[in-house]
Protein backbone atom coordinates (compact mmCIF):
# COMPACT_ATOMS: atom_id res chain seq x y z
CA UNK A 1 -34.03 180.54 -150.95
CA UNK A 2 -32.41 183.13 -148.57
CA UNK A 3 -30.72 186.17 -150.83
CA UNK A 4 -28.03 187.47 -149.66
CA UNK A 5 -27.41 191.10 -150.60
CA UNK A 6 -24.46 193.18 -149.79
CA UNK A 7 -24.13 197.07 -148.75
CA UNK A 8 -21.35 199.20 -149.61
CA UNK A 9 -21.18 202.94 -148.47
CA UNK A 10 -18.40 205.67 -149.09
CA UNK A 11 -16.16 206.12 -146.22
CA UNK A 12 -15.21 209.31 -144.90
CA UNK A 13 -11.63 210.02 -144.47
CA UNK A 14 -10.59 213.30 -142.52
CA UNK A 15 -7.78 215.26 -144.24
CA UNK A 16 -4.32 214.51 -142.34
CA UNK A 17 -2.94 217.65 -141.03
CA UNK A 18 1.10 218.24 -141.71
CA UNK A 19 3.39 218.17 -139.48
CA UNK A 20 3.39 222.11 -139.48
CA UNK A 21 -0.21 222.44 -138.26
CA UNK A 22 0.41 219.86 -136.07
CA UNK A 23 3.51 221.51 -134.05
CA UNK A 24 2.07 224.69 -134.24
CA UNK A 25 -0.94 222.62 -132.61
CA UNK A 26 1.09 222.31 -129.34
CA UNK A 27 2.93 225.03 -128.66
CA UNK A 28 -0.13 226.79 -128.71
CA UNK A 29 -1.66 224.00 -126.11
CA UNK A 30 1.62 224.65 -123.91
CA UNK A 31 1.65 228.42 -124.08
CA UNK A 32 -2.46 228.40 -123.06
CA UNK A 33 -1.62 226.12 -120.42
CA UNK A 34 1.19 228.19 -119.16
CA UNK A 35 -0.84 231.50 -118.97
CA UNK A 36 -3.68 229.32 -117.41
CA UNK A 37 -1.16 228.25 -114.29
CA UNK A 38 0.37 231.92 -113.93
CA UNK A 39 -2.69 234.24 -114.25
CA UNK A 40 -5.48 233.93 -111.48
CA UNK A 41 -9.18 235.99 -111.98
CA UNK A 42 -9.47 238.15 -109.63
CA UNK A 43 -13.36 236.89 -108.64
CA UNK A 44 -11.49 233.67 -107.55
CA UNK A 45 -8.45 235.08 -105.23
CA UNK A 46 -9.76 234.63 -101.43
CA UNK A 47 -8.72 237.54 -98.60
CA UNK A 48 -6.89 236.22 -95.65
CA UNK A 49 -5.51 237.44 -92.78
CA UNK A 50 -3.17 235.96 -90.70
CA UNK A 51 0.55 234.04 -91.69
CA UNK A 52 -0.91 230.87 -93.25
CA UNK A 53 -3.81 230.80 -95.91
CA UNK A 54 -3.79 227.40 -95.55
CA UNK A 55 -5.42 227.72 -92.46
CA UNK A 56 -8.17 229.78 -93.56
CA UNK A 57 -11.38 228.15 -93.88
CA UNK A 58 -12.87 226.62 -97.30
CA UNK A 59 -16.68 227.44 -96.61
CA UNK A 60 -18.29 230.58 -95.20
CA UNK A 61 -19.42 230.34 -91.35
CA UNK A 62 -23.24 229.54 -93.15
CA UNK A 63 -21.38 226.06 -94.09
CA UNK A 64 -21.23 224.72 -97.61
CA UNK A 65 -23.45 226.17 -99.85
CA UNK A 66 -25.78 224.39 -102.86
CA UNK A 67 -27.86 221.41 -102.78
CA UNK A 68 -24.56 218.53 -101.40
CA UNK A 69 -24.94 220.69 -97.63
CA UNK A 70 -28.15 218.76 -97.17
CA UNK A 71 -29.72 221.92 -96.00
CA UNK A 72 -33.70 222.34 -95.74
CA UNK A 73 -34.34 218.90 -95.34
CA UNK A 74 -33.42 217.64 -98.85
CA UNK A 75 -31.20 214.79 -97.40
CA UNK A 76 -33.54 211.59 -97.03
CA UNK A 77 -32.49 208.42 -95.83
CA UNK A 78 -34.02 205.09 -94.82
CA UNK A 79 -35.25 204.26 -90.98
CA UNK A 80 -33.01 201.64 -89.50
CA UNK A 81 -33.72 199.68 -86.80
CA UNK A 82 -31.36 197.91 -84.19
CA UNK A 83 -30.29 196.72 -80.96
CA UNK A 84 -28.71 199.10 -78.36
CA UNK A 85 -26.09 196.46 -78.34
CA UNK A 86 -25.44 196.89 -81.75
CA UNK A 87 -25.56 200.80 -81.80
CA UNK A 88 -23.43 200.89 -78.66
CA UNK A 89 -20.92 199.38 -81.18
CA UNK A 90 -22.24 201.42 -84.05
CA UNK A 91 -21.93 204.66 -82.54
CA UNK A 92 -19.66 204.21 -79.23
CA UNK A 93 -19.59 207.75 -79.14
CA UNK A 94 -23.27 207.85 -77.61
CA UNK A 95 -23.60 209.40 -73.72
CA UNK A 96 -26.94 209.63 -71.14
CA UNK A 97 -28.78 212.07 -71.67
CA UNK A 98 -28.30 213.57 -68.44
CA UNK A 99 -30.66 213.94 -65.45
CA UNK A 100 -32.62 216.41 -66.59
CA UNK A 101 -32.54 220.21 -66.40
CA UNK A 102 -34.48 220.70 -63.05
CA UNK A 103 -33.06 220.61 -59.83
CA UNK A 104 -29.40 222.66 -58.71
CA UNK A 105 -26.82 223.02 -60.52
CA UNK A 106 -23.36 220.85 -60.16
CA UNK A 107 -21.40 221.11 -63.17
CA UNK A 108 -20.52 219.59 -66.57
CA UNK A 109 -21.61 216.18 -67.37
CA UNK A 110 -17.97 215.06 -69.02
CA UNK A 111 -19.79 212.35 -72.00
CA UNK A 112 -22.28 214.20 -72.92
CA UNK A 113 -20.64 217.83 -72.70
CA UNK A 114 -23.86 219.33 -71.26
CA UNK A 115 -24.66 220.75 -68.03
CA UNK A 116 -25.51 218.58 -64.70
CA UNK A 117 -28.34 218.84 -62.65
CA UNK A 118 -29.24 216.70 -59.47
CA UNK A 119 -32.34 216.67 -57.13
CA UNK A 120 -33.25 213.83 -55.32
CA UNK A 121 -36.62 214.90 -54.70
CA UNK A 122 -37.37 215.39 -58.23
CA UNK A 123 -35.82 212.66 -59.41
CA UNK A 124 -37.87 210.43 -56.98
CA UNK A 125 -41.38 211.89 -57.80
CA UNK A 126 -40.74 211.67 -61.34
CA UNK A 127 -40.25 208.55 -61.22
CA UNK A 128 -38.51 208.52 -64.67
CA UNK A 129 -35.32 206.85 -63.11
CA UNK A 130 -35.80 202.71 -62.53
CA UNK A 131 -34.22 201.80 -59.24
CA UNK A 132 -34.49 205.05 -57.49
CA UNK A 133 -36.13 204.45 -54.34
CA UNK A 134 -35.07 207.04 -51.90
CA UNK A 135 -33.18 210.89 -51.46
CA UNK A 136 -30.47 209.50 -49.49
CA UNK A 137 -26.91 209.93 -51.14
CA UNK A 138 -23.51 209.09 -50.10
CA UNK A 139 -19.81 211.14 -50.75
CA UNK A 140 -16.88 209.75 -50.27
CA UNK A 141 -13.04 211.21 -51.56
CA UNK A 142 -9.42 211.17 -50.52
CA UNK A 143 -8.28 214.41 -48.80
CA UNK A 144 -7.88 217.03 -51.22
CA UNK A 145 -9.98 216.13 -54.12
CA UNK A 146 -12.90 218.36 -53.27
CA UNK A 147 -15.56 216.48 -52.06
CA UNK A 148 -16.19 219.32 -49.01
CA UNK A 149 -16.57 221.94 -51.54
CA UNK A 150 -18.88 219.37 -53.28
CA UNK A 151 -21.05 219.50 -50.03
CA UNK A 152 -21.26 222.95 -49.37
CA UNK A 153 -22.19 223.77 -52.88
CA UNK A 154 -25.19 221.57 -52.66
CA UNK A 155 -26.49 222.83 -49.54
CA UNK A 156 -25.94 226.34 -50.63
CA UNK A 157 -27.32 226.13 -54.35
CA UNK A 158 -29.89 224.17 -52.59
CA UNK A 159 -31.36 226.58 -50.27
CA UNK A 160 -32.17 228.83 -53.87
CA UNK A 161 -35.10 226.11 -54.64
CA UNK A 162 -36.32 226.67 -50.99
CA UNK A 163 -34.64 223.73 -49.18
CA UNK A 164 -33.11 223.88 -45.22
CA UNK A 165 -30.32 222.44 -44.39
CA UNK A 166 -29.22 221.36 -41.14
CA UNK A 167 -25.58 219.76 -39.71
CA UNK A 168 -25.61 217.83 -36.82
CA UNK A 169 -22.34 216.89 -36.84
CA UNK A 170 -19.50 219.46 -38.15
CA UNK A 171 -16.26 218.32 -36.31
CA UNK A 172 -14.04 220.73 -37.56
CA UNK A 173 -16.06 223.88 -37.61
CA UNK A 174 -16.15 224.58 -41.08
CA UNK A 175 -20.46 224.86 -41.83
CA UNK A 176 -20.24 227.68 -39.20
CA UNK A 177 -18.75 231.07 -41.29
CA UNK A 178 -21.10 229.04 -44.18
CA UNK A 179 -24.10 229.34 -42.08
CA UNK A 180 -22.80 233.38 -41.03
CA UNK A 181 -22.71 234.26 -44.71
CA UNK A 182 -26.49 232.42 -45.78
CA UNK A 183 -28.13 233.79 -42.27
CA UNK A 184 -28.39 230.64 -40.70
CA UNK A 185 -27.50 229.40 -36.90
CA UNK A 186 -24.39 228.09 -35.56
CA UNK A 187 -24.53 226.37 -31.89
CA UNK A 188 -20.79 225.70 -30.86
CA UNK A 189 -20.67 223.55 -27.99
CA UNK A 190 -17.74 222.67 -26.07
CA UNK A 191 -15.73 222.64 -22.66
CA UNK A 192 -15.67 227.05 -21.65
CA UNK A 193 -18.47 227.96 -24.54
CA UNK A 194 -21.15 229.82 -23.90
CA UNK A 195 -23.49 227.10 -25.73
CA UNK A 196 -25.57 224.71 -23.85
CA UNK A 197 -27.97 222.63 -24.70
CA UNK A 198 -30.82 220.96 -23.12
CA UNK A 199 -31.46 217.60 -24.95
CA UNK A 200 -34.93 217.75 -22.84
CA UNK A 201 -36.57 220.29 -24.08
CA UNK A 202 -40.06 220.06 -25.57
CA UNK A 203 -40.54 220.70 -29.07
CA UNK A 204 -42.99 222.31 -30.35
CA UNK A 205 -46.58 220.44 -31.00
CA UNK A 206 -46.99 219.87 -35.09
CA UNK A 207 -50.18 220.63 -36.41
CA UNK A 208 -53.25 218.71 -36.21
CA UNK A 209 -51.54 216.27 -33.17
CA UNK A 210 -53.30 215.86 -30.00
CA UNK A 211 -52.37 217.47 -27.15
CA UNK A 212 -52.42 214.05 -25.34
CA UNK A 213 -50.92 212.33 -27.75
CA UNK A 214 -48.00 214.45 -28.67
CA UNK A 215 -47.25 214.49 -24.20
CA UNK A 216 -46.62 210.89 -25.21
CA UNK A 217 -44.84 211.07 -27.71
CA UNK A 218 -42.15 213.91 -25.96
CA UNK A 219 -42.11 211.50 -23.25
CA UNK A 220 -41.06 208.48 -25.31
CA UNK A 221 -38.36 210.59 -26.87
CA UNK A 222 -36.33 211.76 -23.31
CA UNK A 223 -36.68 208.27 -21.95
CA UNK A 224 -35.22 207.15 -25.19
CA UNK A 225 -32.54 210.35 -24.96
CA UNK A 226 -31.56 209.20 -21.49
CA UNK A 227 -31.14 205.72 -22.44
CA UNK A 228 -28.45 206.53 -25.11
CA UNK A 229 -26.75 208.92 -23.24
CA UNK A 230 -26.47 206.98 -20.23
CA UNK A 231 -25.38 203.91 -22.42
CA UNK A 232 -22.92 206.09 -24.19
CA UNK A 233 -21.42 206.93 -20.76
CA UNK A 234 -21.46 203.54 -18.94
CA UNK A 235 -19.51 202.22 -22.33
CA UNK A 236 -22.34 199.11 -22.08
CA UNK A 237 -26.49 198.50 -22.58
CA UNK A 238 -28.86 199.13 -19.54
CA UNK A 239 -30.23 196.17 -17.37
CA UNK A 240 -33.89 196.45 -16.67
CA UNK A 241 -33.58 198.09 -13.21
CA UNK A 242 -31.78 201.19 -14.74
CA UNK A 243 -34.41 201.34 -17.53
CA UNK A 244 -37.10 201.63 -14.80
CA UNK A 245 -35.10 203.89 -12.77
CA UNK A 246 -35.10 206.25 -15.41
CA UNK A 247 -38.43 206.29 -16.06
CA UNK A 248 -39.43 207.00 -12.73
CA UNK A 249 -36.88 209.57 -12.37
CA UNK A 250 -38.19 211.47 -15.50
CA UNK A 251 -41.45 211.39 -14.61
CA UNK A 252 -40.80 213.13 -11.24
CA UNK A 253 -38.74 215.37 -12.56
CA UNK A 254 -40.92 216.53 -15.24
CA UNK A 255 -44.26 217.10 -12.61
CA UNK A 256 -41.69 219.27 -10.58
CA UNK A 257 -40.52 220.92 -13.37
CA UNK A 258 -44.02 221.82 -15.11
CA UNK A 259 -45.09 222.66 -10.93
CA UNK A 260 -42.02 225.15 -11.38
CA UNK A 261 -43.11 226.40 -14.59
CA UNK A 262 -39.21 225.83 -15.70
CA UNK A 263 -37.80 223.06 -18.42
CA UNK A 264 -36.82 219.65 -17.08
CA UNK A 265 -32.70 219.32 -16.74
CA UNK A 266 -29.86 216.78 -16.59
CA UNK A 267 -29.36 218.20 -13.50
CA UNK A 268 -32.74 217.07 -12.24
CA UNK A 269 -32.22 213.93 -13.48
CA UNK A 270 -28.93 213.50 -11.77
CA UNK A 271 -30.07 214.46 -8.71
CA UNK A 272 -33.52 212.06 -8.89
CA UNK A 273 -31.28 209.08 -9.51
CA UNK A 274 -29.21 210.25 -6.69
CA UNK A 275 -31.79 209.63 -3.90
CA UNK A 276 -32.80 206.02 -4.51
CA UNK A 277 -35.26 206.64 -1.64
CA UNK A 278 -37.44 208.73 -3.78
CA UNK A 279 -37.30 206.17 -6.56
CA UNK A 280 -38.55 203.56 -3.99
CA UNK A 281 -41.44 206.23 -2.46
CA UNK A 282 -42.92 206.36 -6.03
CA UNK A 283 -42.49 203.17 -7.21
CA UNK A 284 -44.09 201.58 -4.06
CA UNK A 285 -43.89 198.25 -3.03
CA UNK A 286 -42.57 197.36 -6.88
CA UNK A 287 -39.01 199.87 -5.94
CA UNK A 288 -37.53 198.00 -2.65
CA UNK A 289 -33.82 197.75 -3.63
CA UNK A 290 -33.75 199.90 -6.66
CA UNK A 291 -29.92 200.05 -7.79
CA UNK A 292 -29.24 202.60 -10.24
CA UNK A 293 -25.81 204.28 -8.46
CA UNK A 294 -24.35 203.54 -11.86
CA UNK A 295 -26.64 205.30 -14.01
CA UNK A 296 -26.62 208.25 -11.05
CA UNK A 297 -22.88 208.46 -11.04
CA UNK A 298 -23.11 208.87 -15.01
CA UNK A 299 -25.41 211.57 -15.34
CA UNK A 300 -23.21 213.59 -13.04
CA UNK A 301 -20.23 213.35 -14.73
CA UNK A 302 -22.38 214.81 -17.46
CA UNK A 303 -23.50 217.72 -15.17
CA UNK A 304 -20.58 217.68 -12.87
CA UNK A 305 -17.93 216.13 -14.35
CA UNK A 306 -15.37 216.02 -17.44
CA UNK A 307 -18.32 216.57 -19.81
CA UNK A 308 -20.05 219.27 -18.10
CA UNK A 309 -20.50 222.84 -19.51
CA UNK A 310 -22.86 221.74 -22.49
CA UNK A 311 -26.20 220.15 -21.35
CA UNK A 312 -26.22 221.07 -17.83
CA UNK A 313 -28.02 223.76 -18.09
CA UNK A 314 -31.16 225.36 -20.45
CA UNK A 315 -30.62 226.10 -23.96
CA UNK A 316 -28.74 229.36 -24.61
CA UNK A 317 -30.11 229.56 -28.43
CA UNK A 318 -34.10 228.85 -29.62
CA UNK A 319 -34.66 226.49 -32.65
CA UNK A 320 -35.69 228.65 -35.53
CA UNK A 321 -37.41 226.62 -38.09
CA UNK A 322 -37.26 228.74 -40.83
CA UNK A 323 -33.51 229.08 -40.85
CA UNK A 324 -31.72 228.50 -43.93
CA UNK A 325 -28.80 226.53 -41.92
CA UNK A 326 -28.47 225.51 -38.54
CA UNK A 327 -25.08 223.84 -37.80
CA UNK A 328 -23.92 221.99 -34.86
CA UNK A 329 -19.81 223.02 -34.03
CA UNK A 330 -17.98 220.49 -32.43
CA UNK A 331 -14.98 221.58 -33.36
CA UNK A 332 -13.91 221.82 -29.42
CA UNK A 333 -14.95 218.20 -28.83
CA UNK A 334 -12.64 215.21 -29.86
CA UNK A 335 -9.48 216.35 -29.95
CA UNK A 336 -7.74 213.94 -27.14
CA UNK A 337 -9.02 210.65 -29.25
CA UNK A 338 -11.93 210.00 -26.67
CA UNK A 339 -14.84 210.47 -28.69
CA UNK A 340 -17.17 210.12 -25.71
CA UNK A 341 -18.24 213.94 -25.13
CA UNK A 342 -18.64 214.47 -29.53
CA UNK A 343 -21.16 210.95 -29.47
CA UNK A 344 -22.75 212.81 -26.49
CA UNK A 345 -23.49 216.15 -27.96
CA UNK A 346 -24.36 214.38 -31.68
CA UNK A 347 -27.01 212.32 -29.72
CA UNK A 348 -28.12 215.58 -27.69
CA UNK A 349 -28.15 217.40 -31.59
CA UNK A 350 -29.63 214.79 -33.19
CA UNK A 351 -32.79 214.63 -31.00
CA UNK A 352 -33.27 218.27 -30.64
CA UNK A 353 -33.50 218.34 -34.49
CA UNK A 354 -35.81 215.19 -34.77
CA UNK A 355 -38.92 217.62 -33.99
CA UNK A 356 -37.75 219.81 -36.77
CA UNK A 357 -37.68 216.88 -38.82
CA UNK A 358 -41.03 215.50 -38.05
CA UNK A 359 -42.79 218.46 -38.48
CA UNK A 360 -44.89 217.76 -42.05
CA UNK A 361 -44.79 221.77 -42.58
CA UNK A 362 -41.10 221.98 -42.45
CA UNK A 363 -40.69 221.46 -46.26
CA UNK A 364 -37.78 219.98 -47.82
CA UNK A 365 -34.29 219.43 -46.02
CA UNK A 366 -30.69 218.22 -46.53
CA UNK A 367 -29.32 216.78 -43.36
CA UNK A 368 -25.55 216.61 -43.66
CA UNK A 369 -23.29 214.35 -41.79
CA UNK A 370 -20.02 215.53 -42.65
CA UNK A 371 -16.82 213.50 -41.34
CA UNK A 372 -19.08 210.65 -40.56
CA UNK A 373 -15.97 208.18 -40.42
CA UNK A 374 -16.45 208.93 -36.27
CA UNK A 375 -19.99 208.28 -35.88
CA UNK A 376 -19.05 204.76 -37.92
CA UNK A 377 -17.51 203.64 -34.60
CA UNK A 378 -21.02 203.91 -32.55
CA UNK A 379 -23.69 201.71 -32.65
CA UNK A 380 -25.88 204.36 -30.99
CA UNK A 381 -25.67 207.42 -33.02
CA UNK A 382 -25.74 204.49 -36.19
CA UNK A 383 -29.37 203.66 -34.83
CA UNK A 384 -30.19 207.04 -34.55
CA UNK A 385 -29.06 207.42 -38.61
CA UNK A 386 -30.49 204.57 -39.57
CA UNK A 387 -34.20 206.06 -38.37
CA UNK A 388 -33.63 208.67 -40.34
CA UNK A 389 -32.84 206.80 -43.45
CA UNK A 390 -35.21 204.45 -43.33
CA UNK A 391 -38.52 207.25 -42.68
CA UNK A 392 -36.48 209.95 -45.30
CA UNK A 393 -39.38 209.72 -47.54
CA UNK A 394 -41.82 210.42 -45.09
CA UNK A 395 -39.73 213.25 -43.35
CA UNK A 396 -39.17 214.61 -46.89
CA UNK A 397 -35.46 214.76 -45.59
CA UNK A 398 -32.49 213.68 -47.74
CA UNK A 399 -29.59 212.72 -46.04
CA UNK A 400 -25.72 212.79 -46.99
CA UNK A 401 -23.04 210.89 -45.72
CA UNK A 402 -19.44 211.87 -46.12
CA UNK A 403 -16.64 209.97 -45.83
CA UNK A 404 -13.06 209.28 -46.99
CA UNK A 405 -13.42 205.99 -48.42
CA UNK A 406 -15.82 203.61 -48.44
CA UNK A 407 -13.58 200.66 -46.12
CA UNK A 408 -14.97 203.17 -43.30
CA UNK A 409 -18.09 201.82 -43.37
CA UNK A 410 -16.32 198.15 -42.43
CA UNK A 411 -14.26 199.82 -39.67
CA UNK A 412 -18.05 200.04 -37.86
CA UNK A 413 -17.18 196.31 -36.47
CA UNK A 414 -16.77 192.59 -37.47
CA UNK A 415 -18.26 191.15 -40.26
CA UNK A 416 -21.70 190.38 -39.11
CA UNK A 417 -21.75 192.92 -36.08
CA UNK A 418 -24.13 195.10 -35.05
CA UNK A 419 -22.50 197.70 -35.99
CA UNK A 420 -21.17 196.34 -39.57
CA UNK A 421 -24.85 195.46 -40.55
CA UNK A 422 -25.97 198.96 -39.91
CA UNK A 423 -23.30 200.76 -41.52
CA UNK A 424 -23.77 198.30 -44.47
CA UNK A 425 -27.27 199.09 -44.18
CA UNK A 426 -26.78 202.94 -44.55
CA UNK A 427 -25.25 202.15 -47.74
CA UNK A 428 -27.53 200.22 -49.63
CA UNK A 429 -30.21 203.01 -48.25
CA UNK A 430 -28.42 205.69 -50.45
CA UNK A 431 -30.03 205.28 -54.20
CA UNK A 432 -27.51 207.91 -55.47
CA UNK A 433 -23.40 207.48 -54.26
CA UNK A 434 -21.04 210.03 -55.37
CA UNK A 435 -17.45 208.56 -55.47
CA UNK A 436 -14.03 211.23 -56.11
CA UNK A 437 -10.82 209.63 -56.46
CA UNK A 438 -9.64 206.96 -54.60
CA UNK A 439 -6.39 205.55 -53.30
CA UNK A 440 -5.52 202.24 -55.44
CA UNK A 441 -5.72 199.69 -52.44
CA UNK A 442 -9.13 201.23 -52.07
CA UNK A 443 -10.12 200.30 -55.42
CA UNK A 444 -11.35 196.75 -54.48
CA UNK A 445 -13.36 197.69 -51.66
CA UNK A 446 -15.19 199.95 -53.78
CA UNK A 447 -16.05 197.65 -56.36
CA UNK A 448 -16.85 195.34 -53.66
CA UNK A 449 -19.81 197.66 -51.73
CA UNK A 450 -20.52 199.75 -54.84
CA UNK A 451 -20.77 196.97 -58.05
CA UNK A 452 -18.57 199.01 -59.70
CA UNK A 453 -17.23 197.59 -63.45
CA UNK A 454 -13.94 197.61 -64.63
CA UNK A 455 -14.10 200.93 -66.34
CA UNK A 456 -15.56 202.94 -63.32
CA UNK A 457 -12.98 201.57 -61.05
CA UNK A 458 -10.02 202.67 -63.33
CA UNK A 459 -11.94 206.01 -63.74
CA UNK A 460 -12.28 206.68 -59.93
CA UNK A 461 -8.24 205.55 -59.56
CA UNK A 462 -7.41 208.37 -61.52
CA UNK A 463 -10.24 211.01 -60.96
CA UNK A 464 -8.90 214.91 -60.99
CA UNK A 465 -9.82 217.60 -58.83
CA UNK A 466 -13.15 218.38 -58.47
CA UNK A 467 -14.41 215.44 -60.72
CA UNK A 468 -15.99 212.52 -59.42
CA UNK A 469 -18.31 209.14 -60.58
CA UNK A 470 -21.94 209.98 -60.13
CA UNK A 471 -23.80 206.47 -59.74
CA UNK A 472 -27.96 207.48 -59.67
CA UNK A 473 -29.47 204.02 -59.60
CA UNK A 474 -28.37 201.97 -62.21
CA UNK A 475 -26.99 205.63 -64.09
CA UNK A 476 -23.39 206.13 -64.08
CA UNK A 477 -22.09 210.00 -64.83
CA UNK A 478 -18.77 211.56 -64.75
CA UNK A 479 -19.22 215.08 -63.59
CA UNK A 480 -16.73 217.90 -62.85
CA UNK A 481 -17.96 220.00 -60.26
CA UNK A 482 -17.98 223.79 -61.27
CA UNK A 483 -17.26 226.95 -58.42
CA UNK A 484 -18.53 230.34 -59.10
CA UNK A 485 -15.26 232.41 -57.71
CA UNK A 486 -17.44 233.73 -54.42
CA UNK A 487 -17.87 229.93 -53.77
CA UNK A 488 -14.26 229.33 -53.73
CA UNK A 489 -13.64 231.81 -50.99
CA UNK A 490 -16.69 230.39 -49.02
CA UNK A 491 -15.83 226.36 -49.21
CA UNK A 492 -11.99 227.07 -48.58
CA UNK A 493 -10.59 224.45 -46.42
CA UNK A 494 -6.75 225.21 -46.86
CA UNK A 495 -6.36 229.10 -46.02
CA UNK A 496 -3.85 227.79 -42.95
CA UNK A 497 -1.91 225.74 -45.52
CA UNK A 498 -1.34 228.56 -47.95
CA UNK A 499 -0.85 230.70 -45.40
């Protein structure tokens, strides 16, 4: 049988203060309170200086202090794992690293607030970038936003890691006080100018080539020379006749010459092609009826004629290989809208450089063509470019190409021309293009040649000064271009408008 029992304990009851106590209670509460809101110790008052203490900072420059700073690696928190979707959208704040610190100098990578270096050649023997497959690049800007200055400053910071550079085209003269101030060579050719050229002069034998062998190859380059120039002049291609009419002509020019103990000329050539009789003599019973009076009347109006005064005679200057620069002015050439006599003297540049260029001890060079919007017109000196594109990695050459905007590449000819294709052709050969601000009805033809998404077209519609969208392969950078003040004197292209 359950017992219940039951528990009873005294209960304490505290003594009720009076109402006295009670009021005195609080006015002693209030008057501590009051005193506590009036009276400040003086450990706790903080030193300012300056109108507003609010402004002053809460924590010493050492940052917060005690255990919640989550200094000396007390703070521990779990690995995570995840998708770069997902942290694209986790931390959108997130840039590329950059390109790496080697190579020159450009400026300040805008996303990732660090410093931006670019060197093709580094780039491509590292092989740490997917997709880049070659040195060649590719600049192109509206007038104004900088992309000249852009040039000069990598083929100036460039010749500090050893690099040449070399300009085979500068139609407005502005690489020539630049090559002054570095020690380099300027040839300015052009109607009264003391400059001449002689686009058949033999370059120098490279290392370890045969003696026989390199003959061959000299002699496959002037026929080739001769070819272009005379096509260049005649406005059309060669028939067969004039192709064997020039090499007969060359080759009896050249024994005379080397009989002489003097270079082969234009002259020479001229004259050879001038006396089909001779043609016929050496040629045999294969010459009867030679016709080449075209071809002769167009190498004399190179010697003779309008175009005369630059390759009709022997070279006024000596290639120097170990120049920093060496820039071609055509500044005189142009101006009357034929560009006839500028495609002549790029063709006559371009092969005097090519032995430069194949020489494997030459090291590494930039080859610059600046204002290329009027080679884009000629298939020939396009063909020439494209050679050079196409063997960059073996020449160890990198090549830039600048233009105004990219629609100048489609101004080369019709859609699937001759031309088009190997304009076309120079682009997709350029692993890294460099794009300043563009006019908005240029906006589609950029994303149309470049793949450009929606962001970097808005970005390049409203690009700044000096700033421009760096695509490296499949790496897209927004870099503004930095000047030391000597540079700004050096790259000036508008003394005469703030004159």
């Amino acid at each position: 049988m359950t017992r219940n029992r039951a528990t009873a304990a005294q209960l304490f009851v505290p003594r009720k203060p009076s109402r006295a106590e009670r009021r005195a209670a609080r006015e002693s509460f209030a008057e501590a309170r009051t005193k506590a809101r009036t009276i400040r110790l003086p450990s706790q008052e903080r030193e300012f200086t300056g109108a507003d203490p609010e402004l002053q900072p809460s924590y010493p420059a050492s940052g917060r202090p005690g255990p919640a700073s989550a200094r000396g690696s007390k703070l521990r928190l779990p690995k995570h794992r995840m998708t770069t979707a997902v942290a694209g959208g986790a931390y959108p704040f997130l840039a590329e690293a950059g390109l790496g610190a080697e190579g020159t100098f450009i400026g300040r990578d805008l996303h990732a607030e660090a410093a931006f270096c670019f060197d093709p050649f580094t780039l491509y023997n590292s092989g740490r970038i997917e997709g880049f497959t070659n040195p060649n690049a590719v600049l192109c800007g509206i007038i104004g936003m900088g992309k000249s200055a852009l040039a000069k400053s990598i083929a100036t910071r460039s010749i500090a890691h050893g690099y040449k550079i070399y300009i085979p085209s500068d139609p407005k003269g502005e690489w020539s006080s630049l090559a002054r101030e570095l020690g380099g060579q300027t040839i300015a050719l052009g109607p009264g100018l003391p400059g001449r050229l002689n686009p058949l002069d033999a370059p120098s034998r490279p290392a370890g080539v045969d003696e026989e062998d390199w003959s061959a190859e000299v002699r496959k380059r002037r026929l080739l020379l001769l070819a272009s120039l005379a096509a260049t002049v005649l406005k059309r291609d060669l028939l067969p006749m004039e192709h064997t009419g020039l090499d007969v002509a060359l080759d009896l020019v050249v024994a005379e010459a080397e009989a002489a103990g003097a270079p082969p000329l234009l002259g020479d050539i001229a004259h050879a092609l001038g006396r089909p009789e001779r043609l016929d003599a050496a040629l045999g019973d294969q010459g009867a009826g030679l016709a080449v009076g075209d071809l002769a009347h167009a190498f004399r109006r190179l010697v003779h004629g309008d175009l005369s005064g630059m390759f009709d005679g022997p070279s006024t200057v000596a290639f120097d290989p170990d120049a920093p620069m060496l820039s071609i002015d055509l500044s005189r050439l142009g101006s009357s809208g034929d560009d006839t006599a500028l495609v002549l003297a790029m063709t006559c540049a371009s092969a005097w450089m090519e032995a430069a260029l194949a020489d494997p001890d030459g090291g590494r060079r930039w080859v610059i063509y600046d204002e290329a919007w009027r080679i884009m017109r000629h298939v020939g000196l396009l063909e020439r470019m494209q050679q050079q594109w196409k063997l960059s990695r073996g020449l160890g050459i990198a090549n830039l190409l600048v233009l105004h905007r990219l629609s100048d590449l489609l101004a080369a000819g019709d859609a699937g021309s001759r031309g088009r294709v190997l304009a076309e052709g120079l682009l997709a050969d350029c692993s890294t293009r460099i794009i300043y601000r563009q006019e908005p009805d240029q906006i589609q033809a950029s994303m149309a040649l470049l793949a450009l998404t929606g962001v970097e077209a808005q970005a390049i519609a409203a690009l700044p000064r000096g700033r421009g969208l760096w695509k490296v392969a499949g790496l897209s950078f927004v870099v503004q271009h930095l000047l030391h003040p000597r540079e700004k004197q050096l790259y000036d292209t508008d003394f005469r408008m703030a004159a």
